[in-house]
Every structure is written in C-alpha cells, then in structure tokens.
C-alpha atoms as a PDB file:
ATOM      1  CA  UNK A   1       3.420 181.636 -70.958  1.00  0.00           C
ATOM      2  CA  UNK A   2       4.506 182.658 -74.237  1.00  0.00           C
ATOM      3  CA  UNK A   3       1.995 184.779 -75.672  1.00  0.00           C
ATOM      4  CA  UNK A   4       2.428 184.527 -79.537  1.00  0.00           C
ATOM      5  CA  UNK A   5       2.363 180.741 -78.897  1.00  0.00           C
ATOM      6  CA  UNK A   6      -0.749 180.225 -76.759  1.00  0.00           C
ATOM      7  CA  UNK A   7      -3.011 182.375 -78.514  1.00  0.00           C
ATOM      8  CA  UNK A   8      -6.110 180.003 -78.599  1.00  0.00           C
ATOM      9  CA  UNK A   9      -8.825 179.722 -75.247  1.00  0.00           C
ATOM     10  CA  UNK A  10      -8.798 176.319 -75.441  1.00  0.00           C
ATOM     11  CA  UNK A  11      -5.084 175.805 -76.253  1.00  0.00           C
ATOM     12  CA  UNK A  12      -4.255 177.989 -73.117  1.00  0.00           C
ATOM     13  CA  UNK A  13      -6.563 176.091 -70.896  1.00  0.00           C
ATOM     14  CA  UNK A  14      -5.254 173.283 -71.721  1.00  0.00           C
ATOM     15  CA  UNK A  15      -1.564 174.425 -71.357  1.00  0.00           C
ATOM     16  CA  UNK A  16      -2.101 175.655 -67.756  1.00  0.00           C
ATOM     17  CA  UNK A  17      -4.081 172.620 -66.670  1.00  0.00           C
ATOM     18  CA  UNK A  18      -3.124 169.766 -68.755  1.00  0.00           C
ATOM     19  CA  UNK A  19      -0.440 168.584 -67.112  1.00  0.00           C
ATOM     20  CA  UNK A  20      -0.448 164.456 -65.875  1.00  0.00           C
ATOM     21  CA  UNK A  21      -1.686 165.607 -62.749  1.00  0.00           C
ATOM     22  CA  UNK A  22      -2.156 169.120 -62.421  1.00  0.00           C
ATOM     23  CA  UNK A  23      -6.452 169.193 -62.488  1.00  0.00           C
ATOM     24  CA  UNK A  24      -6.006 166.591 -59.703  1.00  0.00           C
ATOM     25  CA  UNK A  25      -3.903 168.661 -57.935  1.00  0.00           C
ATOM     26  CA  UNK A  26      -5.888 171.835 -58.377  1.00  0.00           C
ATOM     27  CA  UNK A  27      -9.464 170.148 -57.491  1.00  0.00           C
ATOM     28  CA  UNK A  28      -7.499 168.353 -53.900  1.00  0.00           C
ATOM     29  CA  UNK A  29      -7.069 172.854 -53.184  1.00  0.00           C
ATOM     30  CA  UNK A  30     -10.349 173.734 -54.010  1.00  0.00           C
ATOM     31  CA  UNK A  31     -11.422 175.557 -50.939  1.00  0.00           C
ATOM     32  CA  UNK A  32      -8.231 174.735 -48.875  1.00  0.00           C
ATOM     33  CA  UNK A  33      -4.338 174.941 -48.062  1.00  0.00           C
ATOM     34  CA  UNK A  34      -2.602 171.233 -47.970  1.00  0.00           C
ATOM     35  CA  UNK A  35       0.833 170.617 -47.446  1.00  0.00           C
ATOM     36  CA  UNK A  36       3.123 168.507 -50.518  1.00  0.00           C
ATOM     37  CA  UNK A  37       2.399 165.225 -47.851  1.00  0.00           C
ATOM     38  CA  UNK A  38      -1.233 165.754 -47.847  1.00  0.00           C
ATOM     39  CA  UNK A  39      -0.937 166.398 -51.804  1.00  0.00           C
ATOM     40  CA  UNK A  40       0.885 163.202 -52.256  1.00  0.00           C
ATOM     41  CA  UNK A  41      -1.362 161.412 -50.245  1.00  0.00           C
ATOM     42  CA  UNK A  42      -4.212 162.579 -52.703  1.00  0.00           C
ATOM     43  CA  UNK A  43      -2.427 161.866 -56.062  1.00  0.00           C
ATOM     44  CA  UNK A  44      -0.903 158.591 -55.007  1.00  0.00           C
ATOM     45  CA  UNK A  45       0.289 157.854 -58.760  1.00  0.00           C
ATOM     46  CA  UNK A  46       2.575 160.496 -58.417  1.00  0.00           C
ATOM     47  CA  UNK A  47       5.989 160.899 -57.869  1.00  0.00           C
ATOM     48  CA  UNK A  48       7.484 163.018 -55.774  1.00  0.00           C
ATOM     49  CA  UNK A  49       9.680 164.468 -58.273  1.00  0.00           C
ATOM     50  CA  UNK A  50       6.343 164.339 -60.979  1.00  0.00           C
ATOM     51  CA  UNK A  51       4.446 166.083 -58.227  1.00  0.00           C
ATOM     52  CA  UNK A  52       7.151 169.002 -57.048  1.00  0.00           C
ATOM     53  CA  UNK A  53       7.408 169.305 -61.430  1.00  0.00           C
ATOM     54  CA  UNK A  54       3.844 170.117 -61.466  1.00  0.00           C
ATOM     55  CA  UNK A  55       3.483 171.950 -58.272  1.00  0.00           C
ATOM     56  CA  UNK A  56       6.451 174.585 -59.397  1.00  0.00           C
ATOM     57  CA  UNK A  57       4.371 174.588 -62.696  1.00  0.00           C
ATOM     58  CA  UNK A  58       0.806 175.503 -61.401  1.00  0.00           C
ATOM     59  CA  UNK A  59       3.258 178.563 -59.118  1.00  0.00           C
ATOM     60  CA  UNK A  60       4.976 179.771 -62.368  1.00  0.00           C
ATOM     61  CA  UNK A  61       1.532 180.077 -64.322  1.00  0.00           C
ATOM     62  CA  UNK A  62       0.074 181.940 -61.170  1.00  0.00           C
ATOM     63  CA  UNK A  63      -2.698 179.367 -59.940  1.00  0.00           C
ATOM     64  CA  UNK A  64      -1.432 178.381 -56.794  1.00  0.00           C
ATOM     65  CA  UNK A  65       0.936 179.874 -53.930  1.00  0.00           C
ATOM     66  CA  UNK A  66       3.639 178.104 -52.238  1.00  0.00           C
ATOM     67  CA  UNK A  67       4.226 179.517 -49.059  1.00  0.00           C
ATOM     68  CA  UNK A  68       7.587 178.134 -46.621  1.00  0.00           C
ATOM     69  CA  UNK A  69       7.642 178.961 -43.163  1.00  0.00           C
ATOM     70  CA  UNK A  70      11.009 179.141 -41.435  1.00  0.00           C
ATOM     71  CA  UNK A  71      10.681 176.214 -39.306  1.00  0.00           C
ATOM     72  CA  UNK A  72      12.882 172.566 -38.379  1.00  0.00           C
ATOM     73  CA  UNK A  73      11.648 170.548 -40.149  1.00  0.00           C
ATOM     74  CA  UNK A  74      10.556 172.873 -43.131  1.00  0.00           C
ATOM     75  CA  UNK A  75       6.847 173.476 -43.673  1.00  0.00           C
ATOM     76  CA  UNK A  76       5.142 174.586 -46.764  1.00  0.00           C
ATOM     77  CA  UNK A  77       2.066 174.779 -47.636  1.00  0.00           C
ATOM     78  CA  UNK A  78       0.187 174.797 -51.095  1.00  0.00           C
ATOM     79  CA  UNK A  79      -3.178 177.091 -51.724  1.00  0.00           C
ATOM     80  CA  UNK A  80      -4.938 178.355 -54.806  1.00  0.00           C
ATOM     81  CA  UNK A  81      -4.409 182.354 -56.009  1.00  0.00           C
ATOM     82  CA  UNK A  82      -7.622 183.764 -57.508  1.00  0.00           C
ATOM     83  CA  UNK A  83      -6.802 183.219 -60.869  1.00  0.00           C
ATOM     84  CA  UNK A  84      -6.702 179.488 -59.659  1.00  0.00           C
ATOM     85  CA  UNK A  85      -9.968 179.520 -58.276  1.00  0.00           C
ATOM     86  CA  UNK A  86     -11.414 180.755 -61.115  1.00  0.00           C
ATOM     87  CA  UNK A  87     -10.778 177.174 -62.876  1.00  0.00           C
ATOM     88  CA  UNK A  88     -13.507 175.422 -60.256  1.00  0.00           C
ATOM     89  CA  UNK A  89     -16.585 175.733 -63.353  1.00  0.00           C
ATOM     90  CA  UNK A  90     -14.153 173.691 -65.668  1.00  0.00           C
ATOM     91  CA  UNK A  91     -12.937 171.318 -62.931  1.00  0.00           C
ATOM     92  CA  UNK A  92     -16.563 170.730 -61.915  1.00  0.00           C
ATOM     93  CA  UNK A  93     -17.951 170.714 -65.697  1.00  0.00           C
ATOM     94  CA  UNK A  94     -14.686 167.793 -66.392  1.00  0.00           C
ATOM     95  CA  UNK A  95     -15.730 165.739 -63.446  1.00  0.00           C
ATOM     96  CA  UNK A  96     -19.121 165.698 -64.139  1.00  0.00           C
ATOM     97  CA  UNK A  97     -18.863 165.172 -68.065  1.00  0.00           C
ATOM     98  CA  UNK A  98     -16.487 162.262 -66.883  1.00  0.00           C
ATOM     99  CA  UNK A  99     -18.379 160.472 -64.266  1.00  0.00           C
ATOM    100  CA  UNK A 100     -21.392 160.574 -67.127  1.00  0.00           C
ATOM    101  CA  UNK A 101     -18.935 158.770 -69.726  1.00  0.00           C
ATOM    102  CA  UNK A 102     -18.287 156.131 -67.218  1.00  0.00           C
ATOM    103  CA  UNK A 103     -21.376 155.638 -65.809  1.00  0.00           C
ATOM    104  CA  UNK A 104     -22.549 155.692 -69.522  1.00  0.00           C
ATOM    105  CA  UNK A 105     -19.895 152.665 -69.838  1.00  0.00           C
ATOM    106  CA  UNK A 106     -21.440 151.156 -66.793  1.00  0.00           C
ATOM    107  CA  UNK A 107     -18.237 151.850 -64.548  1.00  0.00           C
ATOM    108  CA  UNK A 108     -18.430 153.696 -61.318  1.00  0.00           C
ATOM    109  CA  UNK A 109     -15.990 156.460 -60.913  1.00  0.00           C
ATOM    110  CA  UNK A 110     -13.283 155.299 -58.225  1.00  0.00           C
ATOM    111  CA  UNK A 111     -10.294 157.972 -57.708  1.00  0.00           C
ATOM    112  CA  UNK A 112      -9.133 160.282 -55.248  1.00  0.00           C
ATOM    113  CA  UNK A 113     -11.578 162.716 -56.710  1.00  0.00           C
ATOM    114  CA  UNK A 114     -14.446 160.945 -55.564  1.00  0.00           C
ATOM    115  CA  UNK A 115     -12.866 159.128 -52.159  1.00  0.00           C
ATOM    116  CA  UNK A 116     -11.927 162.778 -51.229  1.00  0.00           C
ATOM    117  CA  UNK A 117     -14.165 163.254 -48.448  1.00  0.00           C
ATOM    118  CA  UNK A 118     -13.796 167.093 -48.491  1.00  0.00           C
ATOM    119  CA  UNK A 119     -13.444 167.466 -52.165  1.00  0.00           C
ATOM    120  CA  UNK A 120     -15.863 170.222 -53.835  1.00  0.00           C
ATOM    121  CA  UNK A 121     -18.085 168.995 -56.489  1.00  0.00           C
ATOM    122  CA  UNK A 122     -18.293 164.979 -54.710  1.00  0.00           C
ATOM    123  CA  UNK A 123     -21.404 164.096 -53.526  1.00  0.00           C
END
C-alpha cells in the first residue's frame, strides 16, 4: 500500500476490502481454512481468474495466507492472518446494516452470505 496515497481510515479500509469480491471472500474465512474450490463454490459470480486476482490481493495486503503443500494434484489452502481477522466488526456491522436496508425495502437477503451454513454473523 502506498502510504502517501492511502492516508485516510476510511479510504484505506476501503482499499484493502473493496474489491468486487474481496468482503465475500474474507467473511466465507471467518473462523476457517478453505481451499480456492471451496472459495469458488461460495462466490459463484466469480471467475476463476477474478477470484485468484483477488485472492493474491487480500495475500499482498497481509489479510490472508496462502499456504501450498507439495502434493499431486497441488493443494492450497486459504486462511485469514490476524490483521485479517481483525476486519470481522466491519464485516459483521456491513452485513447487518445491509440486511436492515433490504428488509427496510421489503426484500429478504438471499446470497452466499446468508445460505452459508457455517458463516459467522448468519443466524
């Protein structure tokens, strides 16, 4: 991150989570490793080339580890670091504030956040 650019909270927040699908991608790890099948399997919209983009994104900014085991076929495996953890209050605070605007427009919320069985924050 370039420091003299992002020198705003919000604008840095917004520069390390704002990609199309990187707050999806960082709520599906809340509390657990997946692999880039399970990933794409919870971010359906995306493409694989869209999601490895903002997978090797989320690494170079420090919120998540990629880690590759030396097996046939290869295995890798996606987790948060600490400093991605520490985004769960603004995940949880954005899903909530969104679920109210749509139930507020009388729509239920219907997305992988919510059909996540295991996802923190859905209940």
């Amino acid at each position: 991150m370039e420091q003299a650019k992002y020198i705003c909270p919000v604008s840095t927040t917004i520069h390390l989570i704002g990609g199309k699908y990187k707050s999806l991608i960082l709520w599906h790890l809340m509390g657990r490793t997946l692999r880039f099948s399970d990933i794409k399997r919870l971010v359906p919209n995306a493409t694989p080339k869209m999601l490895t983009q903002q997978l090797r994104e989320l690494e170079s900014d420090g919120l998540l580890t990629r880690t590759v085991y030396p097996v046939v076929p290869p295995k890798v495996e996606y987790s948060l670091t600490d400093k991605g953890n520490s985004l769960r209050p603004i995940l949880e605070a954005m899903f909530t504030w969104g679920t109210a605007i749509l139930s507020a427009e009388g729509i239920k919320a219907n997305c992988s956040m919510v059909s996540d069985k295991d996802c923190a924050g859905c209940d």
